[in-house]
PDB file of N, CA and C in Angstrom:
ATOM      1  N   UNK A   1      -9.671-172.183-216.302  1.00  0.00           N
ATOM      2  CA  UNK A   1      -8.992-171.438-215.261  1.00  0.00           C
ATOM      3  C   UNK A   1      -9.860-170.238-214.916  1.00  0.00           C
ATOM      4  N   UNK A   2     -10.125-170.101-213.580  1.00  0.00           N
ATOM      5  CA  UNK A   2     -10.564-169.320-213.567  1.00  0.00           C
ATOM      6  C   UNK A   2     -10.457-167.892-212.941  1.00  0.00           C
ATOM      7  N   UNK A   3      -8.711-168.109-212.485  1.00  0.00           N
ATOM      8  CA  UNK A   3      -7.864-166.607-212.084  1.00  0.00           C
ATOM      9  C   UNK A   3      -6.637-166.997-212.117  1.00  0.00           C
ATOM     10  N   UNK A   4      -5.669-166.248-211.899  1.00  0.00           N
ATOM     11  CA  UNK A   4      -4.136-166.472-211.895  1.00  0.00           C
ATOM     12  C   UNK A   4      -3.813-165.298-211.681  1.00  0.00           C
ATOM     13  N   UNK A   5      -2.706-164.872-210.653  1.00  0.00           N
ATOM     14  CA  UNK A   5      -2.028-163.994-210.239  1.00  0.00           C
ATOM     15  C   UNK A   5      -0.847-163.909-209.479  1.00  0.00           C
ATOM     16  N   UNK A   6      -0.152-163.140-209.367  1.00  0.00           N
ATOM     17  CA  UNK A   6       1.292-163.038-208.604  1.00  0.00           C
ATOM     18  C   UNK A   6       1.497-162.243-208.547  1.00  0.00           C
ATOM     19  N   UNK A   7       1.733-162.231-207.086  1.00  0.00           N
ATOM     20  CA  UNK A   7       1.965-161.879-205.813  1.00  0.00           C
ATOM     21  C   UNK A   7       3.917-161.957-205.212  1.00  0.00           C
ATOM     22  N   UNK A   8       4.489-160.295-204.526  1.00  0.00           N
ATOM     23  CA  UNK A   8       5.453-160.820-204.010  1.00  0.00           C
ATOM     24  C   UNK A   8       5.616-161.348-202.497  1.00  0.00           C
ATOM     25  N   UNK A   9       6.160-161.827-202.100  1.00  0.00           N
ATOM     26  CA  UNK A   9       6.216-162.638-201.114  1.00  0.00           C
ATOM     27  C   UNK A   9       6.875-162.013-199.978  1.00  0.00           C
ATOM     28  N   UNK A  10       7.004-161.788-198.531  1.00  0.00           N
ATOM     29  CA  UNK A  10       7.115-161.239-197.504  1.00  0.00           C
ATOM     30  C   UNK A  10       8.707-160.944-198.032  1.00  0.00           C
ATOM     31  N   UNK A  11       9.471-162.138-197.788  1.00  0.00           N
ATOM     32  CA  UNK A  11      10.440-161.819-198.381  1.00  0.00           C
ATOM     33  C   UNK A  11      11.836-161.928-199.705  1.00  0.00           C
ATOM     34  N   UNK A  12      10.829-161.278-200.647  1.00  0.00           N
ATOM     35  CA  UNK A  12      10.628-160.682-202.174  1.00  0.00           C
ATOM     36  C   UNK A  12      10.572-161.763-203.190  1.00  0.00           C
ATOM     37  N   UNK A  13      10.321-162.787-202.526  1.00  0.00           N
ATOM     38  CA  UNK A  13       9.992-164.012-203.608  1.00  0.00           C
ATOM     39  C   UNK A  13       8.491-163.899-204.623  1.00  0.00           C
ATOM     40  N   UNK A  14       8.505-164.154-205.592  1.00  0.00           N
ATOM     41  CA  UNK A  14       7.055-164.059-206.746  1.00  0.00           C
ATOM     42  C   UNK A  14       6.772-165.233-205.994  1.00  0.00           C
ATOM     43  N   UNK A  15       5.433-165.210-206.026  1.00  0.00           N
ATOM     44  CA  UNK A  15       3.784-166.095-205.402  1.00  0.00           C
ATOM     45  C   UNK A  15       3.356-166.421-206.992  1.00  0.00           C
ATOM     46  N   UNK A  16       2.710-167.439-207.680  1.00  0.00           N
ATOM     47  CA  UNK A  16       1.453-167.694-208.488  1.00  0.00           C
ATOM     48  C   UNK A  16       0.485-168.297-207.853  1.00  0.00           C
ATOM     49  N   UNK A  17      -0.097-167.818-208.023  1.00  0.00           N
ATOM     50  CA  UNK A  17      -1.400-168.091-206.908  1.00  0.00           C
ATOM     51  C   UNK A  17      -2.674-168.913-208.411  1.00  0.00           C
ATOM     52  N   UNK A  18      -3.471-169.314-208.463  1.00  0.00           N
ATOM     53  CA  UNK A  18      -4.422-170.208-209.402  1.00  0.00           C
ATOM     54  C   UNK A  18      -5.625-170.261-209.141  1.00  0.00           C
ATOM     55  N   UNK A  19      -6.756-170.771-209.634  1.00  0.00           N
ATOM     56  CA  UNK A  19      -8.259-170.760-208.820  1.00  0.00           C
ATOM     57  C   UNK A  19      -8.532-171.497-210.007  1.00  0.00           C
ATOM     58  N   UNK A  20      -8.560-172.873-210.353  1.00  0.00           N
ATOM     59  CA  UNK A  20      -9.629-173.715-211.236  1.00  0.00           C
ATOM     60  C   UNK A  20     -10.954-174.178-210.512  1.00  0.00           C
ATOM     61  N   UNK A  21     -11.530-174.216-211.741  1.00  0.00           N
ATOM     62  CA  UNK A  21     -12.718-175.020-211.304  1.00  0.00           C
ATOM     63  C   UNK A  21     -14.101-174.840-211.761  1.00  0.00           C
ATOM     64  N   UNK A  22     -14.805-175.274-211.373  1.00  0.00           N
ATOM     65  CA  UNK A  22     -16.501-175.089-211.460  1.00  0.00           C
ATOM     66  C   UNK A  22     -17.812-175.833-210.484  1.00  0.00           C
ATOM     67  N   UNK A  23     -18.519-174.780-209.845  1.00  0.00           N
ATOM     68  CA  UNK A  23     -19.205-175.206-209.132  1.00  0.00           C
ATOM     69  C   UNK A  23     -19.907-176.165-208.647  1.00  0.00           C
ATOM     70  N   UNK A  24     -20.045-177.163-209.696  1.00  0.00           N
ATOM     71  CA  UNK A  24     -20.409-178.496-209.651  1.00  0.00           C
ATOM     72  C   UNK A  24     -19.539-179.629-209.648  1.00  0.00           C
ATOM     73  N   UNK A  25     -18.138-178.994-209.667  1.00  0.00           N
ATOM     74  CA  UNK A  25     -17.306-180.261-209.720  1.00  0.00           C
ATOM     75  C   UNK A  25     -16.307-180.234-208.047  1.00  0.00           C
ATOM     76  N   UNK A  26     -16.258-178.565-208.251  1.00  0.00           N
ATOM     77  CA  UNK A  26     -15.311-178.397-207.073  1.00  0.00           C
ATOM     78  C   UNK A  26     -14.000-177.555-207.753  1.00  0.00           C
ATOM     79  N   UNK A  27     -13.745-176.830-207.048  1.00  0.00           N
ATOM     80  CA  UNK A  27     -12.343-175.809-207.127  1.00  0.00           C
ATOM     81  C   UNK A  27     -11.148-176.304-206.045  1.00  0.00           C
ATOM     82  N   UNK A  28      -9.737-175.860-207.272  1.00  0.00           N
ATOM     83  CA  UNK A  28      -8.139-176.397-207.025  1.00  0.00           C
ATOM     84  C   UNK A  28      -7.967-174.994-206.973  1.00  0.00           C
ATOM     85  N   UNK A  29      -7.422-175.029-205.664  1.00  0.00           N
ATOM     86  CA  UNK A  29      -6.585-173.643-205.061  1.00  0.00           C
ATOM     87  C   UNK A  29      -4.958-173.744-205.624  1.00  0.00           C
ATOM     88  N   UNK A  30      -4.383-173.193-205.765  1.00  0.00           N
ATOM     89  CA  UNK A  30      -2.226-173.571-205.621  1.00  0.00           C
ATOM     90  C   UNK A  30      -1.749-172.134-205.745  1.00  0.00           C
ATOM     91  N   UNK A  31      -0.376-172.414-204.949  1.00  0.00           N
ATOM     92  CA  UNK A  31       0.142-171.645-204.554  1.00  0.00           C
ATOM     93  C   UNK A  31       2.038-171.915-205.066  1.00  0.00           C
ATOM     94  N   UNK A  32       2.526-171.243-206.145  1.00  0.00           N
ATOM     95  CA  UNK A  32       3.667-171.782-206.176  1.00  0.00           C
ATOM     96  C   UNK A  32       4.983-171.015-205.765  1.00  0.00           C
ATOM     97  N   UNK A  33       5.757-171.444-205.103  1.00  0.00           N
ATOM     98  CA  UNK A  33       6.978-170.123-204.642  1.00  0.00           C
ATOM     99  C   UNK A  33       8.348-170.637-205.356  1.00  0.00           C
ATOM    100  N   UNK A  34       9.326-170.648-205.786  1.00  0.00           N
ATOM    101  CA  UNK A  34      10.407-171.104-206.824  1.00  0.00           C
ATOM    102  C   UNK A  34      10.174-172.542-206.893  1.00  0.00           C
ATOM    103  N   UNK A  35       9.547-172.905-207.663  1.00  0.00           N
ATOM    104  CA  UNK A  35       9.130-174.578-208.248  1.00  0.00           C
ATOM    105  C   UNK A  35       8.602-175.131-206.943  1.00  0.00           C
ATOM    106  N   UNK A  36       7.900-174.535-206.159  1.00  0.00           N
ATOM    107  CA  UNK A  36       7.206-175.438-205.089  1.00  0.00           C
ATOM    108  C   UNK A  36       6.292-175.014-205.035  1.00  0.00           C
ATOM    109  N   UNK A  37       5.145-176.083-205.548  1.00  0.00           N
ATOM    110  CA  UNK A  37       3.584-175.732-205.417  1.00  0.00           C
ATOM    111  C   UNK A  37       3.245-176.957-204.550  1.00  0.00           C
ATOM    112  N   UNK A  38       1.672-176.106-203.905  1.00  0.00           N
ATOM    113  CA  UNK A  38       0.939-176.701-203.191  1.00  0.00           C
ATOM    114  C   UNK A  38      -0.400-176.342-203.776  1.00  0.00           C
ATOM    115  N   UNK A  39      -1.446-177.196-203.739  1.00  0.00           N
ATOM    116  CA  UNK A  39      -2.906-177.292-204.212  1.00  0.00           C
ATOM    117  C   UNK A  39      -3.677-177.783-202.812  1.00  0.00           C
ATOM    118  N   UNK A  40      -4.942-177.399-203.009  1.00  0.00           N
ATOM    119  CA  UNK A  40      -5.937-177.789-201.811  1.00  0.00           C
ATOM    120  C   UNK A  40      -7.461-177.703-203.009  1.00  0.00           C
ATOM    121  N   UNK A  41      -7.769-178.769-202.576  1.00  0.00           N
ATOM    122  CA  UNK A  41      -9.107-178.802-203.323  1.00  0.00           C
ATOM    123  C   UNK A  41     -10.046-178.848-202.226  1.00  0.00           C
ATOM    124  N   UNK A  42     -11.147-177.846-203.205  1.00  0.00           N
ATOM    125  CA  UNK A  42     -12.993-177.437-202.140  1.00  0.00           C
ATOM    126  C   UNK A  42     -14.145-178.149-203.013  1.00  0.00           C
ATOM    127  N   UNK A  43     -14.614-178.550-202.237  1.00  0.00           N
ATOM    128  CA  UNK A  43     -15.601-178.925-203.424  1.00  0.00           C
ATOM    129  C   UNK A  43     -17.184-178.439-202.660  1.00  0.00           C
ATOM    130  N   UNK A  44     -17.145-178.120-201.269  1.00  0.00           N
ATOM    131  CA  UNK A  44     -17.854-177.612-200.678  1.00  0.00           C
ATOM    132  C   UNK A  44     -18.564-176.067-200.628  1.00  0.00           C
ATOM    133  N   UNK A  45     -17.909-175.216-201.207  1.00  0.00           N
ATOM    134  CA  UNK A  45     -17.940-173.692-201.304  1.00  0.00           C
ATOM    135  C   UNK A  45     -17.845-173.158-202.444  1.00  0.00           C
ATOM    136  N   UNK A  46     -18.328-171.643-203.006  1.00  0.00           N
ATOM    137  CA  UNK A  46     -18.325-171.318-204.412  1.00  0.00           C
ATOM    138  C   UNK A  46     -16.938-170.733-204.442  1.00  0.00           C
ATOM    139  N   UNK A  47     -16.533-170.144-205.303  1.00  0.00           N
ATOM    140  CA  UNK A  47     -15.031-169.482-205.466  1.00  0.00           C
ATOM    141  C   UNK A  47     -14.805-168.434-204.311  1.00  0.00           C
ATOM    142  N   UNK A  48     -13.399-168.716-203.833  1.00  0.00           N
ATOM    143  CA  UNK A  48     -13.031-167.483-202.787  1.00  0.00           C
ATOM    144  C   UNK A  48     -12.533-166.484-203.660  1.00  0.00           C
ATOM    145  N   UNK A  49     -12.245-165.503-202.849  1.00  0.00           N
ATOM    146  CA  UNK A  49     -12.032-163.993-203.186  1.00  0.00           C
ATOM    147  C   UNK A  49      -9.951-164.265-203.218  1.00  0.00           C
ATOM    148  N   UNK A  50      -9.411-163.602-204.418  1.00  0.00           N
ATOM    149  CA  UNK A  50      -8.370-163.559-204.539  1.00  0.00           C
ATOM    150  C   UNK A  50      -7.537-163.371-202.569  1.00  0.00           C
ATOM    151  N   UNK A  51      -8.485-162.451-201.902  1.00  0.00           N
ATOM    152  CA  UNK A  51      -7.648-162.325-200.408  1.00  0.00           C
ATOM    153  C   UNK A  51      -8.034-163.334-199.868  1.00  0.00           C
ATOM    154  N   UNK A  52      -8.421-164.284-199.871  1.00  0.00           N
ATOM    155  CA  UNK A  52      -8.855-165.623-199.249  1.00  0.00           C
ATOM    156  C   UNK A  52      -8.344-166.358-199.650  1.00  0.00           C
ATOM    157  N   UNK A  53      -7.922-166.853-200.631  1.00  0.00           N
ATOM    158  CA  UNK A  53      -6.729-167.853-201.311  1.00  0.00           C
ATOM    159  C   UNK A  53      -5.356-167.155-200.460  1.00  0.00           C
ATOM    160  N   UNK A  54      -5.058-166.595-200.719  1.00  0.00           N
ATOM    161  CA  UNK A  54      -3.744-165.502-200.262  1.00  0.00           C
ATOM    162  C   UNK A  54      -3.734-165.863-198.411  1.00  0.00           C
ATOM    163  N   UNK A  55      -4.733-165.888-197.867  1.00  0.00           N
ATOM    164  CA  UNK A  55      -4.882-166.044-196.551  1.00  0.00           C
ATOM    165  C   UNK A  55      -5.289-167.750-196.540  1.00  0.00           C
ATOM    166  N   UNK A  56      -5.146-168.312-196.604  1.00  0.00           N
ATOM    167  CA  UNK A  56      -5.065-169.767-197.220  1.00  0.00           C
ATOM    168  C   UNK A  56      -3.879-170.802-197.301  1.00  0.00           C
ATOM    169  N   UNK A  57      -2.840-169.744-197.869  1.00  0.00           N
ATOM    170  CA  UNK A  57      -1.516-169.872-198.096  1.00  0.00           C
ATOM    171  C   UNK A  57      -0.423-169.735-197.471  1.00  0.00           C
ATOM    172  N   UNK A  58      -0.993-168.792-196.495  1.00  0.00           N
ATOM    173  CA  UNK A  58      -0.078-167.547-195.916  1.00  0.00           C
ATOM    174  C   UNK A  58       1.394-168.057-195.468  1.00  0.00           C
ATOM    175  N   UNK A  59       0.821-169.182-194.583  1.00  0.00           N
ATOM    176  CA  UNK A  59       1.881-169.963-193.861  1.00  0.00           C
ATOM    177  C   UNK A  59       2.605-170.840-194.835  1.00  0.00           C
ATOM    178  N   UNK A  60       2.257-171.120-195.832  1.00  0.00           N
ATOM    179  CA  UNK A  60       2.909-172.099-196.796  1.00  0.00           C
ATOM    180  C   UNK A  60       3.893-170.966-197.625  1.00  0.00           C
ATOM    181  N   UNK A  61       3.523-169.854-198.068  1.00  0.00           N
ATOM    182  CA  UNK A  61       4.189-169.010-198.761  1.00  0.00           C
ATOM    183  C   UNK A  61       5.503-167.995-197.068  1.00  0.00           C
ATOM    184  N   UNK A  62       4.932-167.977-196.387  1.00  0.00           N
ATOM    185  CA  UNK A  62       6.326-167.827-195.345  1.00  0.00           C
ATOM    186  C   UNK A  62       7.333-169.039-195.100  1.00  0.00           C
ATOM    187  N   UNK A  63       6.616-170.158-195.883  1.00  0.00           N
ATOM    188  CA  UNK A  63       8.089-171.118-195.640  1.00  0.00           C
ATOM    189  C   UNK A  63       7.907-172.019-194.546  1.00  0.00           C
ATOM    190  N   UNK A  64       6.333-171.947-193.625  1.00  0.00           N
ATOM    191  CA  UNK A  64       6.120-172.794-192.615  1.00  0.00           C
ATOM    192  C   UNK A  64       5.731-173.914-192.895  1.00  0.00           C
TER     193      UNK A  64
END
């Protein structure tokens, strides 16, 4: 693993946000809001910046 954090949510829900991976294999993004996660895998790019995952999400964590 190579981050984990949480985040509250526009409106006041906890975010866990995740970053696995390694450069040669590819990195798993997820995003979980009360038992609903979503993942997106990169295998193209080195690790994003905690505000780039977060902006990534954005619309999934508003519920769109």
């Amino acid at each position: 693993m190579l981050d984990e954090w949480t985040k509250p949510s526009p409106d006041g829900k906890t975010v866990t946000y995740k970053m696995e991976g390694e450069p040669r294999v590819g990195f798993v993004y997820s995003a979980g809001v009360e038992g609903r996660n979503i993942k997106q895998l990169s295998t193209s790019e080195g690790p994003l910046t905690r505000e780039q995952v977060e902006a990534r999400f954005a619309d999934y964590v508003a519920g769109e």
